[in-house]
PDB file of N, CA and C in Angstrom:
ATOM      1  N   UNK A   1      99.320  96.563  83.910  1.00  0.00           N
ATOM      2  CA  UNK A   1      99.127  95.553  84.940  1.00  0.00           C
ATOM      3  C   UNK A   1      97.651  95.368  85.240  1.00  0.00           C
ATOM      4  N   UNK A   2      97.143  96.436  85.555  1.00  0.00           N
ATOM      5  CA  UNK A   2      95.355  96.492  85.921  1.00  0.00           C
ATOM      6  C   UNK A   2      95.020  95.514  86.645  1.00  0.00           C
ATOM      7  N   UNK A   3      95.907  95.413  87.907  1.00  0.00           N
ATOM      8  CA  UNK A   3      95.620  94.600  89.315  1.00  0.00           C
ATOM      9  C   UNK A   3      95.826  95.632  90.754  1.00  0.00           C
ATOM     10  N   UNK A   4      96.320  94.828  91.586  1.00  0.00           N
ATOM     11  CA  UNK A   4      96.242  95.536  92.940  1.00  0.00           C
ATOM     12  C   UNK A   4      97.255  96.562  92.906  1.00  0.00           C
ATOM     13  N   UNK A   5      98.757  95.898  92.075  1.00  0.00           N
ATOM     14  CA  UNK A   5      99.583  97.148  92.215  1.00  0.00           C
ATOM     15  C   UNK A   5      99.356  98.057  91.742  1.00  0.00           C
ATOM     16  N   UNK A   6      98.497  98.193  90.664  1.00  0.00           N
ATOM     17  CA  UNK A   6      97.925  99.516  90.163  1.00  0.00           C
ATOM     18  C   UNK A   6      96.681 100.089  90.774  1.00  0.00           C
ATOM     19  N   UNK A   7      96.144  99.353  91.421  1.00  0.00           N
ATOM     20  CA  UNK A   7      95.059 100.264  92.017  1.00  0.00           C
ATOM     21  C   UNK A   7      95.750 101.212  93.201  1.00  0.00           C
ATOM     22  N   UNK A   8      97.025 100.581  93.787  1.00  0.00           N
ATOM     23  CA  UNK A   8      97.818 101.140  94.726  1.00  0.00           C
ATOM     24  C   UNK A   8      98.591 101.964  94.503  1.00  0.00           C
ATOM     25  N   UNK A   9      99.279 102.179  93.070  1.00  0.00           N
ATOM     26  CA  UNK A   9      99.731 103.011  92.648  1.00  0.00           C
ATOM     27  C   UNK A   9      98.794 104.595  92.511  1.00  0.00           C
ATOM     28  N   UNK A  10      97.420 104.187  91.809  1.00  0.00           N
ATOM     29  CA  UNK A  10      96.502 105.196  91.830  1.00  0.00           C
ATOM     30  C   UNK A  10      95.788 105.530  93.115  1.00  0.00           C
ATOM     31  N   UNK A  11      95.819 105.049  93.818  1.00  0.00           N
ATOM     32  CA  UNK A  11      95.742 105.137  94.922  1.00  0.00           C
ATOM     33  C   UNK A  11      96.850 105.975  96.265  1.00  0.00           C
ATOM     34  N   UNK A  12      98.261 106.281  95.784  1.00  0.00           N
ATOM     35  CA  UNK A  12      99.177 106.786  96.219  1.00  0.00           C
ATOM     36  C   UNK A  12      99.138 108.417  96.007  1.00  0.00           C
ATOM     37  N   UNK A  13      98.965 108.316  93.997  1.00  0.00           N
ATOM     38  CA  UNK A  13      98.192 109.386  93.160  1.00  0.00           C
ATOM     39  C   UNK A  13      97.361 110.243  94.304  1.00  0.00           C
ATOM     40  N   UNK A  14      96.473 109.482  94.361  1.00  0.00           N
ATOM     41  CA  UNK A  14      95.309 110.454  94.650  1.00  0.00           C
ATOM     42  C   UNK A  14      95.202 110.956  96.278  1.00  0.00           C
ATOM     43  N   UNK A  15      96.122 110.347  97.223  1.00  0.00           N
ATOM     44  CA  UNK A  15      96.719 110.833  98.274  1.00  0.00           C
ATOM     45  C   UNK A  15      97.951 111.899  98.275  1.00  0.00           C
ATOM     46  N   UNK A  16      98.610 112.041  97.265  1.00  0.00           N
ATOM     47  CA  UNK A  16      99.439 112.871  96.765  1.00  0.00           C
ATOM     48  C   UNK A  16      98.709 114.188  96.408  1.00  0.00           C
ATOM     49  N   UNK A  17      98.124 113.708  95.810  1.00  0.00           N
ATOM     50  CA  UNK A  17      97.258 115.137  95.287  1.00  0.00           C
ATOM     51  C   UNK A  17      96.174 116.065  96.491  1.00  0.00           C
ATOM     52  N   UNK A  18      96.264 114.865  97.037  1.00  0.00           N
ATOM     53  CA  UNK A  18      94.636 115.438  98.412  1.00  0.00           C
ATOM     54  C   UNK A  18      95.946 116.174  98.907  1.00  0.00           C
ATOM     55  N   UNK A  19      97.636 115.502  99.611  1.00  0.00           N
ATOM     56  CA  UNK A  19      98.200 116.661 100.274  1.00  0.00           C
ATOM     57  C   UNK A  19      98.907 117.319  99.537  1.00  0.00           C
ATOM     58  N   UNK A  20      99.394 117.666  98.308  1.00  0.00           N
ATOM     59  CA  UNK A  20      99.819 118.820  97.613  1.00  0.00           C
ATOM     60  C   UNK A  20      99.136 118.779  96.134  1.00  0.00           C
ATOM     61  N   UNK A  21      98.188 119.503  95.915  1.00  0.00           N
ATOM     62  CA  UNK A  21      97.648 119.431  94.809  1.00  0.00           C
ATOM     63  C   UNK A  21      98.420 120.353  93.680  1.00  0.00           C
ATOM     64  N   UNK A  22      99.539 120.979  94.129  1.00  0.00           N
ATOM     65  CA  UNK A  22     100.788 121.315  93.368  1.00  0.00           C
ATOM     66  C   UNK A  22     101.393 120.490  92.692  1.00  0.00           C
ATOM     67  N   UNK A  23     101.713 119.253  93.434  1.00  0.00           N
ATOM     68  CA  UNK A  23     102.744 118.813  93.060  1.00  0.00           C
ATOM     69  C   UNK A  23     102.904 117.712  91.369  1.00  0.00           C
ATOM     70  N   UNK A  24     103.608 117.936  90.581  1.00  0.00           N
ATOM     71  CA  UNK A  24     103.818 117.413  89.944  1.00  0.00           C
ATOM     72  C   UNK A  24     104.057 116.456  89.370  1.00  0.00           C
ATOM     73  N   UNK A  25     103.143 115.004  88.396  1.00  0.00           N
ATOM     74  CA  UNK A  25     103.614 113.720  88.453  1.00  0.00           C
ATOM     75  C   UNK A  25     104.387 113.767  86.649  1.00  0.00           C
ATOM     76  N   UNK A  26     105.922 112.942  86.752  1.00  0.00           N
ATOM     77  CA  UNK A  26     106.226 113.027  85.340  1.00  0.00           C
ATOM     78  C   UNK A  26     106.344 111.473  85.049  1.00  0.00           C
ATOM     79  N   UNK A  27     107.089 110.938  84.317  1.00  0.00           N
ATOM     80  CA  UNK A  27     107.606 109.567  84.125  1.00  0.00           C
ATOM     81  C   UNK A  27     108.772 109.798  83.664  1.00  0.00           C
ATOM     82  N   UNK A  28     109.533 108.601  84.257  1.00  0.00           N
ATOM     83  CA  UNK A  28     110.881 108.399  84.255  1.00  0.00           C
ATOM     84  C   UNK A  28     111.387 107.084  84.314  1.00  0.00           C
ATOM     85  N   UNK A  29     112.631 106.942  83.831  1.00  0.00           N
ATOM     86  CA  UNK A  29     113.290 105.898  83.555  1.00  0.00           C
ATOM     87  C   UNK A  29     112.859 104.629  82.731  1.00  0.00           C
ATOM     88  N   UNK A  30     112.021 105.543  81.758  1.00  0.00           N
ATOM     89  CA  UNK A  30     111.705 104.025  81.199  1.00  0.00           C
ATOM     90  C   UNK A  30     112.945 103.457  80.364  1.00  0.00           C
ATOM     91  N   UNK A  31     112.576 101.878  80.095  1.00  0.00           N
ATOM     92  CA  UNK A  31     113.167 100.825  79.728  1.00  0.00           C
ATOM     93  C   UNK A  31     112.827  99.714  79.240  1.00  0.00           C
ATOM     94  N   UNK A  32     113.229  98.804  78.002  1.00  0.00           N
ATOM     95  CA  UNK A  32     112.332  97.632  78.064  1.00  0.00           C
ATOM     96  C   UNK A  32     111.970  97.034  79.087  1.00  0.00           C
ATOM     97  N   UNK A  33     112.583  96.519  80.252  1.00  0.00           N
ATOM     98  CA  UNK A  33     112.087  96.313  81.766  1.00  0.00           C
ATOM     99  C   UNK A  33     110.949  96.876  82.279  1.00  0.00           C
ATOM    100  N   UNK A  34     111.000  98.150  81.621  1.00  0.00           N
ATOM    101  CA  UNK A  34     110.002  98.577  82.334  1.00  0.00           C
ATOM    102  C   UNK A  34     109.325 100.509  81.719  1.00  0.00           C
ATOM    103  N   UNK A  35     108.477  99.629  80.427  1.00  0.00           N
ATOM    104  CA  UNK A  35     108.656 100.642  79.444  1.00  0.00           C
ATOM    105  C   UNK A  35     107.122 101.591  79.895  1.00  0.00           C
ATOM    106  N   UNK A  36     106.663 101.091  81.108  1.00  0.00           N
ATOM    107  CA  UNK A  36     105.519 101.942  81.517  1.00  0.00           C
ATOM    108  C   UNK A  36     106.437 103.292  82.043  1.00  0.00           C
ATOM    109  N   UNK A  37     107.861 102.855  82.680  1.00  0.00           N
ATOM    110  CA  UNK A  37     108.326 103.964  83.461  1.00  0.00           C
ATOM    111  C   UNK A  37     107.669 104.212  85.103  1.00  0.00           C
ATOM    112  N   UNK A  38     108.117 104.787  85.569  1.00  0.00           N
ATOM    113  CA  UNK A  38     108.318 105.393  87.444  1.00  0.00           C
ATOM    114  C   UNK A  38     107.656 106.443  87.130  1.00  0.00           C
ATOM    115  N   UNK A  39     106.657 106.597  87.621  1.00  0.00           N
ATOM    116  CA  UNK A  39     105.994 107.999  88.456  1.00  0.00           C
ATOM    117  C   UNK A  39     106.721 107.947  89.621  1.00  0.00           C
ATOM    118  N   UNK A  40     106.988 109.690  89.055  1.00  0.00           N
ATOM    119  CA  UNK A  40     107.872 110.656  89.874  1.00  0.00           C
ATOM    120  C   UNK A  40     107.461 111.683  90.447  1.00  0.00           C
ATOM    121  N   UNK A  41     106.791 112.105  91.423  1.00  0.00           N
ATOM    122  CA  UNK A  41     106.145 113.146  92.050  1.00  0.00           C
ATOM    123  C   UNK A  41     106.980 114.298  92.797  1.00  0.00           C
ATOM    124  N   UNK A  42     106.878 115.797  92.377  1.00  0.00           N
ATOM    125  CA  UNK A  42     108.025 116.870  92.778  1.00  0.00           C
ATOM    126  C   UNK A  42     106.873 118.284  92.874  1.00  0.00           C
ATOM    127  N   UNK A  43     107.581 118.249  93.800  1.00  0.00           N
ATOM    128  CA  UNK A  43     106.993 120.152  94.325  1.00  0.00           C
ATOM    129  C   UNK A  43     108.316 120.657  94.643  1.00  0.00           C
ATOM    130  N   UNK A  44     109.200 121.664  93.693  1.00  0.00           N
ATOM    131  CA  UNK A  44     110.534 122.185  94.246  1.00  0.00           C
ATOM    132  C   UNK A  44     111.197 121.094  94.163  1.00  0.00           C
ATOM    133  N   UNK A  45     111.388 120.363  94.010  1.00  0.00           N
ATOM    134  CA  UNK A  45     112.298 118.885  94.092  1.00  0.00           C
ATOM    135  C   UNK A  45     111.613 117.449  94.180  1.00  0.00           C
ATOM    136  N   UNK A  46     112.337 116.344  94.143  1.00  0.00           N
ATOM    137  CA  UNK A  46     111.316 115.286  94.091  1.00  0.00           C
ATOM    138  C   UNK A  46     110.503 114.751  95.797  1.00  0.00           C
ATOM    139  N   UNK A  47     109.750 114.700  95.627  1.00  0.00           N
ATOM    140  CA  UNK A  47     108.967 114.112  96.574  1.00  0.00           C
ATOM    141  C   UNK A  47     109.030 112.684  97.459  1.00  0.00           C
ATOM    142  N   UNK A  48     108.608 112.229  95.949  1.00  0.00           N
ATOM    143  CA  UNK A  48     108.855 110.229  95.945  1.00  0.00           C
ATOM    144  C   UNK A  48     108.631 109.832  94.574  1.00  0.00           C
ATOM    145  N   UNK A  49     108.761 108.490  94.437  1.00  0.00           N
ATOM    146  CA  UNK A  49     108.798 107.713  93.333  1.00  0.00           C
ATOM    147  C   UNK A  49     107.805 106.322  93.444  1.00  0.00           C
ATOM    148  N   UNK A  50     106.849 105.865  92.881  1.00  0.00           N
ATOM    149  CA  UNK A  50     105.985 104.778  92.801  1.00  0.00           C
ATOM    150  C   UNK A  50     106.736 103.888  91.644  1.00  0.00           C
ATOM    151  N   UNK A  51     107.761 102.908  92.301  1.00  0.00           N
ATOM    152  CA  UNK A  51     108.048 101.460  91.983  1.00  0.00           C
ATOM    153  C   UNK A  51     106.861 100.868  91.745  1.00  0.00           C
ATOM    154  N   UNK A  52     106.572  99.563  91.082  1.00  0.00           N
ATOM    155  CA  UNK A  52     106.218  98.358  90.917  1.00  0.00           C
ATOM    156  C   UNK A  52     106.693  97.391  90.896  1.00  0.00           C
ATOM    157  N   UNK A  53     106.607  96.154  91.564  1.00  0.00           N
ATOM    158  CA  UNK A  53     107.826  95.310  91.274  1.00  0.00           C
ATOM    159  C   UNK A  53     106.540  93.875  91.339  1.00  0.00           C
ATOM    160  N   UNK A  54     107.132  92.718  91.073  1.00  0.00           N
ATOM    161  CA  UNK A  54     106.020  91.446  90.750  1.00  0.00           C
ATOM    162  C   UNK A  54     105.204  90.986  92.517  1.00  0.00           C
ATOM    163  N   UNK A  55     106.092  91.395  93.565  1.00  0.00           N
ATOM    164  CA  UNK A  55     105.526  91.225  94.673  1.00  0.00           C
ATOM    165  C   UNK A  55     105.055  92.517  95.800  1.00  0.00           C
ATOM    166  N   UNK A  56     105.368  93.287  95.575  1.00  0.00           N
ATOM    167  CA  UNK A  56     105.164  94.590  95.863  1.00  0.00           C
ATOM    168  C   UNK A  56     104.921  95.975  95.166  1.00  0.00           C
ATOM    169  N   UNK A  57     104.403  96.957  96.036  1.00  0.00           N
ATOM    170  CA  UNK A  57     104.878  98.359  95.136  1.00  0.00           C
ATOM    171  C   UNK A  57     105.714  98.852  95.936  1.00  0.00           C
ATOM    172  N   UNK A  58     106.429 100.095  95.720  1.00  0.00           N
ATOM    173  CA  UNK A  58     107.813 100.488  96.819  1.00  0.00           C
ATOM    174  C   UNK A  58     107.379 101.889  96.394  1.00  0.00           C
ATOM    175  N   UNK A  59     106.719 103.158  97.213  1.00  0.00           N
ATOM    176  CA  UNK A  59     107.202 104.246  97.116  1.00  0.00           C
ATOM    177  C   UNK A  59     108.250 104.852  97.885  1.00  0.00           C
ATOM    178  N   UNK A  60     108.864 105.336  97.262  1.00  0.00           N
ATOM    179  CA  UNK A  60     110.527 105.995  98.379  1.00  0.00           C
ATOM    180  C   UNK A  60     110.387 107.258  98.164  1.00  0.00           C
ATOM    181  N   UNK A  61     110.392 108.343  98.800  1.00  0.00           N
ATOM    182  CA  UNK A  61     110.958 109.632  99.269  1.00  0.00           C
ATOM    183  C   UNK A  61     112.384 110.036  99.322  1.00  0.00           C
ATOM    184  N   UNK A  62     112.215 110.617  98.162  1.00  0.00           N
ATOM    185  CA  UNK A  62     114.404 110.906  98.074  1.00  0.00           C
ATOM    186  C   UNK A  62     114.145 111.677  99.144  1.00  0.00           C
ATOM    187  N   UNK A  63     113.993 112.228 100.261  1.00  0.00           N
ATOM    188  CA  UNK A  63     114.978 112.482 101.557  1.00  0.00           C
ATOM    189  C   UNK A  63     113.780 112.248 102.736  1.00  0.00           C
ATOM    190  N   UNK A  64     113.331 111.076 102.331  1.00  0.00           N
ATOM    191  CA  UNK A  64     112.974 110.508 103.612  1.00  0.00           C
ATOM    192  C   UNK A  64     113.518 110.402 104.854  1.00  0.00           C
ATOM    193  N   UNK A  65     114.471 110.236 105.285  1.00  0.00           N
ATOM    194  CA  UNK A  65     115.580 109.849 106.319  1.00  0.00           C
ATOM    195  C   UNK A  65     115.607 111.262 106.885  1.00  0.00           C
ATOM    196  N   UNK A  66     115.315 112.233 106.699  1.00  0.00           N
ATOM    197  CA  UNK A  66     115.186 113.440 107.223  1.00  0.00           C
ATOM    198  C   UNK A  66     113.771 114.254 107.968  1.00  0.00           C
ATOM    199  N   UNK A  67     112.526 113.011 107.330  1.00  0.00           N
ATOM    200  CA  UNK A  67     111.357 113.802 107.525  1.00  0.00           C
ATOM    201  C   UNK A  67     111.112 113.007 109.052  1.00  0.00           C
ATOM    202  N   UNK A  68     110.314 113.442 109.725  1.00  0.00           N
ATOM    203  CA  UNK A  68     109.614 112.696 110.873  1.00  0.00           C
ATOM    204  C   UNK A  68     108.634 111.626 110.517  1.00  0.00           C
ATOM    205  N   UNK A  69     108.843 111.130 111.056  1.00  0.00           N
ATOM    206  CA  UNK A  69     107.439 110.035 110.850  1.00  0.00           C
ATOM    207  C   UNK A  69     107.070 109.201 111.841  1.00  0.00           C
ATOM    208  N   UNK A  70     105.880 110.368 112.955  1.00  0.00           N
ATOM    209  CA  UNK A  70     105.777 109.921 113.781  1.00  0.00           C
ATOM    210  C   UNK A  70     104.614 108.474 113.827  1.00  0.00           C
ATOM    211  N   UNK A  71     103.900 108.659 112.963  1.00  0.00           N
ATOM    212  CA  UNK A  71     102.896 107.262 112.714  1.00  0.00           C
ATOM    213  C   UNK A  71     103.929 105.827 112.064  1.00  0.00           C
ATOM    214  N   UNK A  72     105.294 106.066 112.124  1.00  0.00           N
ATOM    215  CA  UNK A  72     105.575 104.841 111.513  1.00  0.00           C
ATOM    216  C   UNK A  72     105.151 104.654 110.209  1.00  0.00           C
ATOM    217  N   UNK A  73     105.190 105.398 109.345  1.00  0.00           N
ATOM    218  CA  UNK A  73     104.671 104.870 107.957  1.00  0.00           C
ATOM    219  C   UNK A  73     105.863 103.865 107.297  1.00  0.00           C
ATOM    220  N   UNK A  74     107.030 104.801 107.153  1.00  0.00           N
ATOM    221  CA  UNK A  74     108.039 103.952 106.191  1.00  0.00           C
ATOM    222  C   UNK A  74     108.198 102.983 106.961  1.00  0.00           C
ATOM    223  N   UNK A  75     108.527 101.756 106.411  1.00  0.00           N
ATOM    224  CA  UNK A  75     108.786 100.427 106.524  1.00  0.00           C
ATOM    225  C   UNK A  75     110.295  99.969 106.221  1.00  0.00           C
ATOM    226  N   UNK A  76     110.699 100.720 104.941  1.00  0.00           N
ATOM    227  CA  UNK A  76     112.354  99.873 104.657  1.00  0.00           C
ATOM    228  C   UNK A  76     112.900 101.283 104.368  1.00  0.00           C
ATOM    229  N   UNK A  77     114.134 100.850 104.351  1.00  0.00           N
ATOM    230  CA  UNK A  77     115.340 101.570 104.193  1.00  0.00           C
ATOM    231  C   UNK A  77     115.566 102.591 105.080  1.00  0.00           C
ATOM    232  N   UNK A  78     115.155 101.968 106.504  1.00  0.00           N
ATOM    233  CA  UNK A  78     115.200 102.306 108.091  1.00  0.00           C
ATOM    234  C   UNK A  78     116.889 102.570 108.310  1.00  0.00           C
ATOM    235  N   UNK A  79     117.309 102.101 107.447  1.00  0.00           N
ATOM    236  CA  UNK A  79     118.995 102.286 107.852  1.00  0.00           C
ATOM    237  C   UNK A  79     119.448 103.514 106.859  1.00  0.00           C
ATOM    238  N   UNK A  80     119.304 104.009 106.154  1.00  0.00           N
ATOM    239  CA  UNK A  80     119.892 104.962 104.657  1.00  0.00           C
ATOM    240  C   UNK A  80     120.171 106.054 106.082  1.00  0.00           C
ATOM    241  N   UNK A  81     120.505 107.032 104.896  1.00  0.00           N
ATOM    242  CA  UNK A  81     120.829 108.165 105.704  1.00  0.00           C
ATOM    243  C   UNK A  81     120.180 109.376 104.774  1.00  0.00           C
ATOM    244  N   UNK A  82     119.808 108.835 103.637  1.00  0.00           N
ATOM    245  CA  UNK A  82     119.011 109.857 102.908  1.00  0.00           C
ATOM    246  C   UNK A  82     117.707 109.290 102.476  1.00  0.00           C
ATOM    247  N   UNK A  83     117.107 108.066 101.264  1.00  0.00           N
ATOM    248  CA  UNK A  83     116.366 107.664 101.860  1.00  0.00           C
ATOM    249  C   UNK A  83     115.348 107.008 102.343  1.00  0.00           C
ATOM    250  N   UNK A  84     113.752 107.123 102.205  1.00  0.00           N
ATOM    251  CA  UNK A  84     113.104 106.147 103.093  1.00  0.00           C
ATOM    252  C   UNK A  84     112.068 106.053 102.218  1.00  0.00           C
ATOM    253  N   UNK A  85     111.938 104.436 102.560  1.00  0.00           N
ATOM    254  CA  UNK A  85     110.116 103.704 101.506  1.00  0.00           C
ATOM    255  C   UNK A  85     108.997 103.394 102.252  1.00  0.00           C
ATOM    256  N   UNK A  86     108.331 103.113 101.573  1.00  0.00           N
ATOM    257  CA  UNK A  86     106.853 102.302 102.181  1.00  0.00           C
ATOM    258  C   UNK A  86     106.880 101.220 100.865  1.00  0.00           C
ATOM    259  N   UNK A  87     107.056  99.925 101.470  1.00  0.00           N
ATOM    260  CA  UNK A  87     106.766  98.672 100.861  1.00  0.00           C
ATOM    261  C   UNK A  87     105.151  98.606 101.259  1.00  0.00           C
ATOM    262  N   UNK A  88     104.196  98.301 100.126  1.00  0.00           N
ATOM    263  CA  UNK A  88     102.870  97.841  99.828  1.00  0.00           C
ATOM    264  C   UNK A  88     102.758  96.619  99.229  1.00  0.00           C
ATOM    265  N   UNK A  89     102.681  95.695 100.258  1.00  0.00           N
ATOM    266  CA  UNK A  89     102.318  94.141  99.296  1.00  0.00           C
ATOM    267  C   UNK A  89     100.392  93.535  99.415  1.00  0.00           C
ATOM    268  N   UNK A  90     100.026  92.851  98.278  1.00  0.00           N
ATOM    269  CA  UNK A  90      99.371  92.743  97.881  1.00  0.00           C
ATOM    270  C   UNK A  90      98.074  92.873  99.430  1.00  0.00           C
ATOM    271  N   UNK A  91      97.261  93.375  99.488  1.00  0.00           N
ATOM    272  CA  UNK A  91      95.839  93.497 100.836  1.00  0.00           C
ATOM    273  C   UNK A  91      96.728  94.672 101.803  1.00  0.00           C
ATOM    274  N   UNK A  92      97.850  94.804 101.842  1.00  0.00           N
ATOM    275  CA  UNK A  92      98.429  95.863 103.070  1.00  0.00           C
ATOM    276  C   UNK A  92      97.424  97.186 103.040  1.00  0.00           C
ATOM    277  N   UNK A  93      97.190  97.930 103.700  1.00  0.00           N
ATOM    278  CA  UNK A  93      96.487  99.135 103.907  1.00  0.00           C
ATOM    279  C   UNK A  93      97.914 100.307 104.210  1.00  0.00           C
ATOM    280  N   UNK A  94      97.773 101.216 103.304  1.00  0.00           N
ATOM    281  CA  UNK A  94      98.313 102.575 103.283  1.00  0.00           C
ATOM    282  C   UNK A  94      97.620 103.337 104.636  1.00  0.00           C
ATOM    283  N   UNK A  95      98.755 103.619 105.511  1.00  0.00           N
ATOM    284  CA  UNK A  95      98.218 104.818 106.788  1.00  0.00           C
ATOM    285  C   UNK A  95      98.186 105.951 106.282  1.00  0.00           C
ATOM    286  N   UNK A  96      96.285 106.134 104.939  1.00  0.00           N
ATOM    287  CA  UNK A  96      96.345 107.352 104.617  1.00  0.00           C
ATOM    288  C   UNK A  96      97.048 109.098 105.368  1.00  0.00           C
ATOM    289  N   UNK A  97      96.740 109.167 106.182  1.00  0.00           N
ATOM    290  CA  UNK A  97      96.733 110.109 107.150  1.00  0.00           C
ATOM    291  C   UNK A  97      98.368 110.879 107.267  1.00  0.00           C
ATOM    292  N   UNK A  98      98.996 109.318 107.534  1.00  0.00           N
ATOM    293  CA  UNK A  98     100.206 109.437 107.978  1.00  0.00           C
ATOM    294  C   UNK A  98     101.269 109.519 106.812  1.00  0.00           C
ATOM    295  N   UNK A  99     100.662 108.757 105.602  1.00  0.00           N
ATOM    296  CA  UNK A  99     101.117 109.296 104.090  1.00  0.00           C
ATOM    297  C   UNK A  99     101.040 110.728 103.662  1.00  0.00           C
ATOM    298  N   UNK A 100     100.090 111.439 104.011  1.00  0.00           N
ATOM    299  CA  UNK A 100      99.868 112.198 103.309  1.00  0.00           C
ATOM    300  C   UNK A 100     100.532 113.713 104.231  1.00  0.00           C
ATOM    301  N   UNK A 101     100.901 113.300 105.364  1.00  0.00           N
ATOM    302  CA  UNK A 101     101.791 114.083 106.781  1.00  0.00           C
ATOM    303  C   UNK A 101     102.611 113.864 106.146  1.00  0.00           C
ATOM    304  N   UNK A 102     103.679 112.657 105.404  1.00  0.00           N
ATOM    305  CA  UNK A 102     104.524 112.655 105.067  1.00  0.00           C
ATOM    306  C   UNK A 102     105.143 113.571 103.727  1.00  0.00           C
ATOM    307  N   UNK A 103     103.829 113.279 102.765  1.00  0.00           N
ATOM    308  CA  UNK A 103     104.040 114.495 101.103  1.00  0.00           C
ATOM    309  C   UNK A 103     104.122 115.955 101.761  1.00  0.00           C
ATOM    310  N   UNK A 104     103.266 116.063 102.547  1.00  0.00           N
ATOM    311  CA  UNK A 104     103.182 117.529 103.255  1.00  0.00           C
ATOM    312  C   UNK A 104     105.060 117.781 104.015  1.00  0.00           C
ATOM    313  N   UNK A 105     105.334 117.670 104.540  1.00  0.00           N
ATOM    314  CA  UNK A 105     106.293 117.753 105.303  1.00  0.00           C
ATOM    315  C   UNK A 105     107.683 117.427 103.980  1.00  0.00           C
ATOM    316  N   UNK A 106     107.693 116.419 103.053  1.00  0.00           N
ATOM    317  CA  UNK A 106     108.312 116.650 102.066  1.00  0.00           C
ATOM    318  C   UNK A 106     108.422 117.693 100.918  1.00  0.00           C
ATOM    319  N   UNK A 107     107.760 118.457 100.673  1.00  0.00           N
ATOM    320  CA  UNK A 107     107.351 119.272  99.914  1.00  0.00           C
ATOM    321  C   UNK A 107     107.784 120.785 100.878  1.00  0.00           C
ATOM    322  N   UNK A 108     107.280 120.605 102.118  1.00  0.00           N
ATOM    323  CA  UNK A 108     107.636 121.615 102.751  1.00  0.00           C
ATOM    324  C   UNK A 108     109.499 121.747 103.310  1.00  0.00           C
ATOM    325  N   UNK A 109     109.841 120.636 102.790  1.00  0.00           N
ATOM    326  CA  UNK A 109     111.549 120.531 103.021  1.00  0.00           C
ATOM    327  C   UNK A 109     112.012 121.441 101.769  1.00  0.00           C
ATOM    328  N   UNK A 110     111.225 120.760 100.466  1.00  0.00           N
ATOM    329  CA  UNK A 110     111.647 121.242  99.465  1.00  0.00           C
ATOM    330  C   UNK A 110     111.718 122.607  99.107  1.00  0.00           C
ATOM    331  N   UNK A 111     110.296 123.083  99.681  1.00  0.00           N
ATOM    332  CA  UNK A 111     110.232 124.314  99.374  1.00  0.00           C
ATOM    333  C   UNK A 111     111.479 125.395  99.925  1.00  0.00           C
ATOM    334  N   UNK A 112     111.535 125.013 101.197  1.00  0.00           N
ATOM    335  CA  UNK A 112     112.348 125.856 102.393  1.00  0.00           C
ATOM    336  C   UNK A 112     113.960 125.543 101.812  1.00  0.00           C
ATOM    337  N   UNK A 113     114.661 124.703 100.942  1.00  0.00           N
ATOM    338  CA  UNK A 113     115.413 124.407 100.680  1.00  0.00           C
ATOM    339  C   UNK A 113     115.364 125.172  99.236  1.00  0.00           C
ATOM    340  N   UNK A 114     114.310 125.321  98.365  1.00  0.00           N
ATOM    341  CA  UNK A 114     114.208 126.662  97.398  1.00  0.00           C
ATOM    342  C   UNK A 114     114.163 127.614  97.191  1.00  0.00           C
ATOM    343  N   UNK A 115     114.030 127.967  98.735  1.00  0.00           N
ATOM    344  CA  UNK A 115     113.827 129.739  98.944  1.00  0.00           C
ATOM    345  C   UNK A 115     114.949 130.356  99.285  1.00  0.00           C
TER     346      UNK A 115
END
């Protein structure tokens, strides 16, 4: 792509890494649709996932719906019961801070759920 959704994607990256520099990025699901594949980020379990899509990027947290989020970060899938995204469309600003409260606190589910 080598536009905004990718600078946002690397940009997710490198907030991921500032709060768990553990954690692990693989690729997944590729497809002709989409033969770059999903970065998948996991410490003990998965973390979140960096979508791309033609009007947005979508990272989701498989058990978002469980973490706190007192800054309001996630945006959709306010209703799930397991779980929760941050839609990024093209100029939006990421609430570094409150992203990176969020990998922390995910990772720390995971862990406590591995031990």
């Amino acid at each position: 792509m080598g536009d905004w959704r990718t600078r946002t994607i690397d940009r997710v990256r490198t907030l991921i890494e500032e709060a768990d520099p553990e954690a692990v990025e693989d690729v997944k699901w590729r497809k002709p649709s989409n033969p770059a594949g999903v970065p998948v980020w996991s410490h003990d379990g998965i973390i979140c996932t960096g979508e791309t899509y033609k009007s947005h990027v979508r990272v989701t947290f498989a058990n978002g719906a469980s973490l706190d989020d007192p800054n309001g970060v996630f945006n959709s899938g306010l209703e799930g019961n397991k779980m929760r995204a941050i839609v990024v469309n093209e100029g939006d600003e990421i609430d570094e801070q409150g992203f990176k409260d969020l990998v922390r606190a995910a990772v720390a589910q995971n862990t406590s759920r591995s031990a």
